[in-house]
Structures are given as structure tokens and as C-alpha cells.
Protein backbone atom coordinates (compact mmCIF):
# COMPACT_ATOMS: atom_id res chain seq x y z
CA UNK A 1 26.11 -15.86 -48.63
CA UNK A 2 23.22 -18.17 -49.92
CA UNK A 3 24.23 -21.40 -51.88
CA UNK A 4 21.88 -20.07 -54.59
CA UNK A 5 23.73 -17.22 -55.01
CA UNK A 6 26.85 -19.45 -55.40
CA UNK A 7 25.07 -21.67 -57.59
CA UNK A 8 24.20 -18.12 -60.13
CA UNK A 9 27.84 -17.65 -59.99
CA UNK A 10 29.21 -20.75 -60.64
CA UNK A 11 26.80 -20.47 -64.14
CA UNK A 12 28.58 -17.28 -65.09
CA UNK A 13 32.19 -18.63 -64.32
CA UNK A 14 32.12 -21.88 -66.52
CA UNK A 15 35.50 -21.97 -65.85
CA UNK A 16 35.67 -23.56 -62.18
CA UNK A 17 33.83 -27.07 -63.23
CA UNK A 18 37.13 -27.72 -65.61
CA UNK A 19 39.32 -26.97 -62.27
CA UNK A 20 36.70 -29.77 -60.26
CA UNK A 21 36.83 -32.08 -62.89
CA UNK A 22 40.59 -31.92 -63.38
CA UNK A 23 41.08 -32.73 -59.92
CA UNK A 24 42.65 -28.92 -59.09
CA UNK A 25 40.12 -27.70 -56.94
CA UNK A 26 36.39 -29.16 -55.29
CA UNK A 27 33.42 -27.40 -54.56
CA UNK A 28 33.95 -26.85 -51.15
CA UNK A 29 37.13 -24.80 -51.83
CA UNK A 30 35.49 -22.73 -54.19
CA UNK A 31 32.38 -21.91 -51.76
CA UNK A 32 34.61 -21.23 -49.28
CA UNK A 33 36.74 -18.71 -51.24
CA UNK A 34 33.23 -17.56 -52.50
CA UNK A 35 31.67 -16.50 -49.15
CA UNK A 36 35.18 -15.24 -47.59
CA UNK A 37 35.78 -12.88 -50.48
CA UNK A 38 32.49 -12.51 -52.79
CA UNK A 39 32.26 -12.52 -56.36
CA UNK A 40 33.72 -9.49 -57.20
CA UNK A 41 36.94 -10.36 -55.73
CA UNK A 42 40.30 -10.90 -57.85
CA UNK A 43 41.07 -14.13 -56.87
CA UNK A 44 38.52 -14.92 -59.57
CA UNK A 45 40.97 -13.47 -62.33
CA UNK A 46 43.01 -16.05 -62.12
CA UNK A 47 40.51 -18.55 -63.07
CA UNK A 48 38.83 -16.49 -65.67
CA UNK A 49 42.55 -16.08 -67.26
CA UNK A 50 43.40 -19.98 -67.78
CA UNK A 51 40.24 -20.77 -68.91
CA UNK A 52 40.61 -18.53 -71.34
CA UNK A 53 44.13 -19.79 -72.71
CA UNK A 54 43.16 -23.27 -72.28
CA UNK A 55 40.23 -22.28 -74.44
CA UNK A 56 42.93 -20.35 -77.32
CA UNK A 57 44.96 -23.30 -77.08
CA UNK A 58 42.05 -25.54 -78.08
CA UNK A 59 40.96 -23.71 -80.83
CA UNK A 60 44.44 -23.66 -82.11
CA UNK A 61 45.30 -27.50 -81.97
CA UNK A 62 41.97 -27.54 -83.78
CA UNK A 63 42.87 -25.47 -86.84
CA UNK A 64 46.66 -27.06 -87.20
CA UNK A 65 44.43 -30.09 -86.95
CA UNK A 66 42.27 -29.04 -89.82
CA UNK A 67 45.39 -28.50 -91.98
CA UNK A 68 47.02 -31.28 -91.35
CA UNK A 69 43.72 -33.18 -92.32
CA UNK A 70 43.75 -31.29 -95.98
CA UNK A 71 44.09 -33.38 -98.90
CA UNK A 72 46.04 -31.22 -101.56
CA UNK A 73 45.40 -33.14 -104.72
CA UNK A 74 41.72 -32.64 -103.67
CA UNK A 75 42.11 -28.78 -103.38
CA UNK A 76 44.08 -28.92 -106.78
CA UNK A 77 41.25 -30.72 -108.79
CA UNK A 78 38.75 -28.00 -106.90
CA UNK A 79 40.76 -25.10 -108.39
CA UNK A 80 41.43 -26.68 -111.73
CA UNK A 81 37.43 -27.14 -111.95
CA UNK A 82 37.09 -23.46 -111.19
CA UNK A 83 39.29 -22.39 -113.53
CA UNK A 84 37.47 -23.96 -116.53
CA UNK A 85 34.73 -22.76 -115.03
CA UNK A 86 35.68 -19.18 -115.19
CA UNK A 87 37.60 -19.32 -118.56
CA UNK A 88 33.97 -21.41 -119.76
CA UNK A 89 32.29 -17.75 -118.83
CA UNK A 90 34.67 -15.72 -120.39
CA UNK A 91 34.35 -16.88 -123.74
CA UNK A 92 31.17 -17.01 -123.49
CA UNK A 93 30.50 -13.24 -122.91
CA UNK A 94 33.56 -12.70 -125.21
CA UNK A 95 31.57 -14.67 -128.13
CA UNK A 96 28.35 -12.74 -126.77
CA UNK A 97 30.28 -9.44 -127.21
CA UNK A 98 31.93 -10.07 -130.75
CA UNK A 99 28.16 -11.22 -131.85
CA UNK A 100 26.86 -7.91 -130.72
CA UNK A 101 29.18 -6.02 -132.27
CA UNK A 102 29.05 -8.05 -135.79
CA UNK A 103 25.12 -7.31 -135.27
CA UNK A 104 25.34 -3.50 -135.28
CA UNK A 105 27.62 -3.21 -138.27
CA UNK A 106 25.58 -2.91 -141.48
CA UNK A 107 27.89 -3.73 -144.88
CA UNK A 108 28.26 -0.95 -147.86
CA UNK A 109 26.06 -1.39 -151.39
CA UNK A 110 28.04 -2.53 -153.78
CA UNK A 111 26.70 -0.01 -156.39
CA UNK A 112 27.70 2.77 -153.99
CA UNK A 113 30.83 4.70 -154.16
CA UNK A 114 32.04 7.24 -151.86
CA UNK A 115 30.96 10.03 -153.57
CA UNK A 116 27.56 9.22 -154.00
């Protein structure tokens, strides 16, 4: 097997330069298990898997992280300012809808009775 074609693999599995730089594995390890058993192999799973989970893991520190980080008296002022907001818009279609309604109705003469 060509070091090119290792070199095509190695850009598809991501995965195997966290294993070199951690210290787990070199490059000479991997090209050997590369030309004994090809890429298609499932000796590869393994690495695929952790990367994976290490990758989960990450993402969840990141979000408990992101909560931790949350300033709740900032969150309360945001939905107290929403809330006027909102109720700001409701009266004003409410006043819009009583003023449309006031519009369409049309008093009685006073010199007209019912009977008229």
C-alpha cells in the first residue's frame, strides 16, 4: 500500500492524530496496522468509536459550561422587558379594537321614537 493512500485515509479518520498527539499511538503503528489489514478493516472501529465519545463528552462539558456561566437576574430583567413589551401590544390593538367598534356605531335622533 502507497503512503498516499495512507495519507487519504488518515484525512477521513480525524480521529488517529488525537491518539498521536496524546501519546497512545505514532504513525508508524498506524501504517503498519494500515498496510497489514487495509482500511476497511475493524480494527478501525475502535478508533472511530472513542473519538466519537470523546467528541459527546466535549460538547457536553460545553453546555453544563454554558449554564453554569448564566446570569439569572440578567435573564429575569430580559423576560420582565418582554413582558411589557407584549402587554404594551395588547392594549394597543385592544384600544385599536374598542375605537373601531365605537366608529361603526351611529347614535339615535333625539326626535325619533321607536315607532316612527
Amino acid at each position: 500500500m502507497a503512503l498516499n493512500d495512507f495519507k487519504n485515509f488518515v484525512k477521513t479518520m480525524p480521529s488517529l492524530s488525537s491518539y498521536v498527539n496524546n501519546g497512545k499511538m505514532t504513525w508508524q503503528k498506524f501504517y503498519d496496522m494500515y498496510s497489514l489489514y487495509g482500511e476497511d478493516n475493524n480494527i478501525w472501529d475502535k478508533y472511530k468509536m472513542e473519538y466519537t465519545l470523546e467528541k459527546s463528552d466535549i460538547k457536553i462539558r460545553d453546555v453544563i459550561n454554558g449554564f453554569k456561566n448564566i446570569d439569572m437576574k440578567e435573564i429575569q430583567n430580559g423576560i420582565e422587558s418582554l413582558e411589557k413589551g407584549i402587554s404594551l401590544l395588547q392594549d394597543l390593538f385592544a384600544k385599536k379594537n374598542d375605537s373601531d367598534i365605537k366608529s361603526s356605531y351611529e347614535p339615535r335622533p333625539m326626535y325619533k321614537y321607536f315607532d316612527d
